[in-house]
Protein backbone atom coordinates (compact mmCIF):
# COMPACT_ATOMS: atom_id res chain seq x y z
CA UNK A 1 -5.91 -73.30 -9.84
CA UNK A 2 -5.22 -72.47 -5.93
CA UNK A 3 -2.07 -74.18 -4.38
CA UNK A 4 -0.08 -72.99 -1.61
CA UNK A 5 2.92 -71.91 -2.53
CA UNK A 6 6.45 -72.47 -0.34
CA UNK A 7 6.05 -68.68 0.91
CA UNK A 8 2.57 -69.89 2.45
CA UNK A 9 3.79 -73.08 4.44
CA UNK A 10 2.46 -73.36 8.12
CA UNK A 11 4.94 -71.21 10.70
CA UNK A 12 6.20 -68.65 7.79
CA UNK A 13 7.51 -65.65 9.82
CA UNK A 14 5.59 -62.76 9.69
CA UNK A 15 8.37 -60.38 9.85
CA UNK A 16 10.37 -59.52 6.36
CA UNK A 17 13.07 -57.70 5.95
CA UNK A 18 13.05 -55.68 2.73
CA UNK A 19 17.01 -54.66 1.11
CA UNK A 20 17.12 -52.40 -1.85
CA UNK A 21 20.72 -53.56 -3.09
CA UNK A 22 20.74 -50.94 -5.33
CA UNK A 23 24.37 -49.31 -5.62
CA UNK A 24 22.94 -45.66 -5.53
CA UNK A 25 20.88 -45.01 -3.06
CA UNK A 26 18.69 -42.74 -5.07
CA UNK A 27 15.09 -42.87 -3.92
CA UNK A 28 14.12 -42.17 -7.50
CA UNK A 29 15.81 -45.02 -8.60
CA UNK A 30 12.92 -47.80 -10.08
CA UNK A 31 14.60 -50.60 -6.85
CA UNK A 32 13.90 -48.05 -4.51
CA UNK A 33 10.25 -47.97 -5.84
CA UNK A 34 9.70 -51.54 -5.94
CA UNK A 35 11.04 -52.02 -2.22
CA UNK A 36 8.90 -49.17 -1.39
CA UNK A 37 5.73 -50.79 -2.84
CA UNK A 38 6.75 -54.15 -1.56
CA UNK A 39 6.85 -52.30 2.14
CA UNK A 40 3.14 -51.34 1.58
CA UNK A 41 2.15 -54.50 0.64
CA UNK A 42 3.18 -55.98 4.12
CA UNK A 43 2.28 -53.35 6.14
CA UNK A 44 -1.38 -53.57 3.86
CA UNK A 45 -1.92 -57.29 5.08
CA UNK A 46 -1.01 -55.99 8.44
CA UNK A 47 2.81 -57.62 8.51
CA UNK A 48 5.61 -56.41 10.17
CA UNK A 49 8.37 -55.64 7.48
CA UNK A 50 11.50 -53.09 7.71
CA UNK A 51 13.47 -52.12 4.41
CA UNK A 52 17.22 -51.10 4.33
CA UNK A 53 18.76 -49.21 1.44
CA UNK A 54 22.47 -50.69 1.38
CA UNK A 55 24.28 -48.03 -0.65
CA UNK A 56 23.36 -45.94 2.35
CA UNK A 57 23.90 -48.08 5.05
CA UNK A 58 27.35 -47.44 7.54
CA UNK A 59 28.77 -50.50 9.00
CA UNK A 60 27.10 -50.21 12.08
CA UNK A 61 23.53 -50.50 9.78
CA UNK A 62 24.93 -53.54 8.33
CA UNK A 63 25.87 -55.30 11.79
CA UNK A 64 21.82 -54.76 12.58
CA UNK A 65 20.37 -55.85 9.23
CA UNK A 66 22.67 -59.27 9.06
CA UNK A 67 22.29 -60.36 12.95
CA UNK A 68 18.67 -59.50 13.24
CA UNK A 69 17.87 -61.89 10.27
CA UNK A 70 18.87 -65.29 12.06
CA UNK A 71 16.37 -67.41 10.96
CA UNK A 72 13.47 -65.46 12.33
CA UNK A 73 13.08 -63.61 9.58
CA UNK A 74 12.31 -63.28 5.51
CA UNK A 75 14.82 -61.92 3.42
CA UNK A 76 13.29 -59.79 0.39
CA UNK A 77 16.11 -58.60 -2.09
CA UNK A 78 15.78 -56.11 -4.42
CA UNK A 79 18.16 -54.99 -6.80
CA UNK A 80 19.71 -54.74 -10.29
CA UNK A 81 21.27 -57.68 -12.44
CA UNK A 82 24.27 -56.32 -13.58
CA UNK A 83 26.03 -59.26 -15.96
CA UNK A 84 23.86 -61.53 -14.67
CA UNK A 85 24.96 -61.07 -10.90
CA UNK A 86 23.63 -59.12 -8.07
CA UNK A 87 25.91 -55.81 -7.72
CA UNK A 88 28.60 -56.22 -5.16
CA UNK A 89 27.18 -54.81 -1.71
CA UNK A 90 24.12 -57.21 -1.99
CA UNK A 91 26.24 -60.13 -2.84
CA UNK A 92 28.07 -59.29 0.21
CA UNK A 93 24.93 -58.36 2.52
CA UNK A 94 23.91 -62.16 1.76
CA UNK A 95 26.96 -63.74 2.40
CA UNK A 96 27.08 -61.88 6.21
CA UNK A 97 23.67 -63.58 7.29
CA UNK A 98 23.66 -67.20 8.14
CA UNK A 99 20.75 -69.03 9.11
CA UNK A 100 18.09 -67.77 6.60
CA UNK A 101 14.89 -68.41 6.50
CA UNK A 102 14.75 -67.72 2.66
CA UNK A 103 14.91 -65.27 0.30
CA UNK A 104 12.81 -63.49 -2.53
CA UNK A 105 14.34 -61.98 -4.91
CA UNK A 106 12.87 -58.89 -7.14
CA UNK A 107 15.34 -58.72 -9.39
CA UNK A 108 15.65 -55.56 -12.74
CA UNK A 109 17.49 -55.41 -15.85
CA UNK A 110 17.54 -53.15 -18.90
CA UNK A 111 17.16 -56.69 -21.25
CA UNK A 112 13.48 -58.13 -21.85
CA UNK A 113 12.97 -60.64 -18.49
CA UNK A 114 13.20 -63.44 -20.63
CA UNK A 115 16.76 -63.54 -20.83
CA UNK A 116 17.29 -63.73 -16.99
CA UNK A 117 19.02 -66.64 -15.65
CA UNK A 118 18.27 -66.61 -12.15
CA UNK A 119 18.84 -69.24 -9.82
CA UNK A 120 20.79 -68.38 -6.35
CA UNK A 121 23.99 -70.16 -6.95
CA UNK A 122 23.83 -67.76 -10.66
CA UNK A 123 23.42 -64.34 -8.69
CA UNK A 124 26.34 -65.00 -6.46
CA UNK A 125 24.25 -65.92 -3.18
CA UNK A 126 25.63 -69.28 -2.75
CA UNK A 127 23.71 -71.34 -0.34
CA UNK A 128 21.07 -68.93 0.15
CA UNK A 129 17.28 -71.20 -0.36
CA UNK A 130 15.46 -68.44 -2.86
CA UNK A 131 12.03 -69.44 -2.59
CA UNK A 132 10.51 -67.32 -5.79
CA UNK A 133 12.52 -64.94 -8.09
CA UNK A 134 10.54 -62.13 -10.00
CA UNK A 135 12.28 -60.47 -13.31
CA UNK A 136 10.80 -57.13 -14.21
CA UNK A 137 13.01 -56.78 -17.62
CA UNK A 138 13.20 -53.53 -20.31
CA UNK A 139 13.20 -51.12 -16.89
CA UNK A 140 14.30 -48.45 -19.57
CA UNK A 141 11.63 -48.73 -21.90
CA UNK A 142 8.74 -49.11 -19.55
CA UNK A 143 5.70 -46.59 -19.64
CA UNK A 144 4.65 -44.65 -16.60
CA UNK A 145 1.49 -47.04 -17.17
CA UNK A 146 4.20 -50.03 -17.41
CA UNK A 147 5.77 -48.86 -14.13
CA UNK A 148 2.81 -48.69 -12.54
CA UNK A 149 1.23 -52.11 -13.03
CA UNK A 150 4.50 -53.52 -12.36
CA UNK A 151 4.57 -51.68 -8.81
CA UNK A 152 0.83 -52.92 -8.36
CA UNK A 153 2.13 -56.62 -8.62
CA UNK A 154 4.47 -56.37 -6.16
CA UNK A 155 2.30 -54.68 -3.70
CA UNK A 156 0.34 -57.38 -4.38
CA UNK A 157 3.70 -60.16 -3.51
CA UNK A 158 4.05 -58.30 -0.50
CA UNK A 159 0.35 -58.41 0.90
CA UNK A 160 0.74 -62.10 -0.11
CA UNK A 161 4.06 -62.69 1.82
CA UNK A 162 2.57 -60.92 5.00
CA UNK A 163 -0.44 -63.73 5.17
CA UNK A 164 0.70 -66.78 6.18
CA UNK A 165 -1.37 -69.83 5.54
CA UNK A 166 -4.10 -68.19 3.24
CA UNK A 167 -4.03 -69.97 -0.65
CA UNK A 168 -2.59 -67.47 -3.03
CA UNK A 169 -3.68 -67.97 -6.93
CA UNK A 170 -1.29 -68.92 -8.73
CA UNK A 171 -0.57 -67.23 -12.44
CA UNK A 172 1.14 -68.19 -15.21
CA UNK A 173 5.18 -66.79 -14.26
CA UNK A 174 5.27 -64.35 -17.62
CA UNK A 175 2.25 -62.36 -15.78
CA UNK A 176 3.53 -62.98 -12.03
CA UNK A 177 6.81 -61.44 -13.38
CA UNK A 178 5.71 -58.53 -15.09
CA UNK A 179 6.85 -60.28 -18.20
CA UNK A 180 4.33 -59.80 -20.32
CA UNK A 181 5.13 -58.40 -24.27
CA UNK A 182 4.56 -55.55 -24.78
CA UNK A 183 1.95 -55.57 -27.43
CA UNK A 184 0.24 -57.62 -24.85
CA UNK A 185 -0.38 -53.99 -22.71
CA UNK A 186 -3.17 -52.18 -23.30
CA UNK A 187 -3.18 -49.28 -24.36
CA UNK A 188 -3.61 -46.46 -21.79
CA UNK A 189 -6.97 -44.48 -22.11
C-alpha cells in the first residue's frame, strides 16, 4: 500500500539535524552508528543534514544546535532508553529548542523492542510533536548480520526523510523497526 506519511507532507524542510544523545561519546558506540548511517541516508537523497554528538558538545555547541533549529529544521534523535526515558543531556537538548518542526526518534534498548513505550510525553520531551519513533531492541544480542540490516533500514529512513513529497511504502512497524524475532532472520550464508 503507498500513503504519504506525515514526514512527506508538502513544504517538509530539507535540512535535518541529526543528535546522537548518547551519554558517551564513543564513536563505537551502536547510537553513534545509527546517526552515522542516518547522515548517509540524507546526504544519499542529496539532503542537507548535520549530526551533533551531545556528550561531546561544550556549551557554546549547544547554543548553535538549539537556536539553529527554530522551526526551519527536522530534529532526528538518537539515543538510548534508559528506564524508559531518554538519558539526561537529550532530555535537556529538547527542552532548549522551541519552535520545532518535529522530531524522529531512533530510539535503543538492551530489552526486545516490544516492550518500548514510546510516546513523547513518556521519554521526557514534553511538548515536542514526534512524528515516527523507531525501537531497535536486544542491541546486546544482535549479530554483526543483525547490526547490519538494522543500519541498512535507517539509511534507508534517512534517504526517505531527505525527499520531500515522493510516496514512501509503507511496512508493517515490527519490520520498519527492526523488530523482527529473531528466528524470523535468516541465517547468514
Amino acid at each position: 500500500m503507498w500513503l504519504r506519511s506525515p514526514l512527506r507532507r508538502a513544504g517538509h524542510p530539507r535540512h535535518i539535524r541529526i543528535v546522537n544523545g548518547h551519554p558517551d561519546p564513543d564513536a563505537s558506540r551502536f547510537c553513534a552508528a545509527l546517526a552515522r548511517a542516518y547522515l548517509e541516508g540524507v546526504r544519499s537523497a542529496e539532503g542537507h543534514a548535520e549530526a551533533f554528538t551531545l556528550a561531546s558538545m561544550g556549551e557554546r555547541d549547544w547554543e548553535r544546535a538549539c537556536s539553529a533549529h527554530r522551526g526551519e529544521w527536522r530534529l532526528i534523535a538518537v539515543f538510548p532508553l534508559w528506564l524508559d526515558k531518554a538519558p539526561a543531556p537529550m532530555t535537556r537538548f529538547v527542552s532548549r529548542m522551541q519552535g520545532c518542526a518535529g522530531a524522529e526518534c531512533i530510539v535503543t534498548m538492551d530489552l526486545p523492542g516490544l516492550m518500548a513505550r514510546t510516546s513523547g510525553a513518556s521519554l521526557g520531551f514534553g511538548p515536542l510533536p514526534i512524528e515516527r519513533t523507531t525501537v531497535i531492541g536486544s542491541v546486546g544480542s544482535l549479530s554483526p548480520v543483525q547490526r547490519e540490516r538494522r543500519l541498512e533500514r535507517v539509511r534507508m529512513l534517512g534517504a526517505q526523510a531527505a525527499m520531500p513529497g515522493r510516496p514512501q511504502r509503507i511496512r508493517p512497524r515490527c519490520q520498519t523497526a527492526g523488530l523482527a524475532p529473531s528466528w524470523a532472520e535468516p541465517a547468514p550464508a
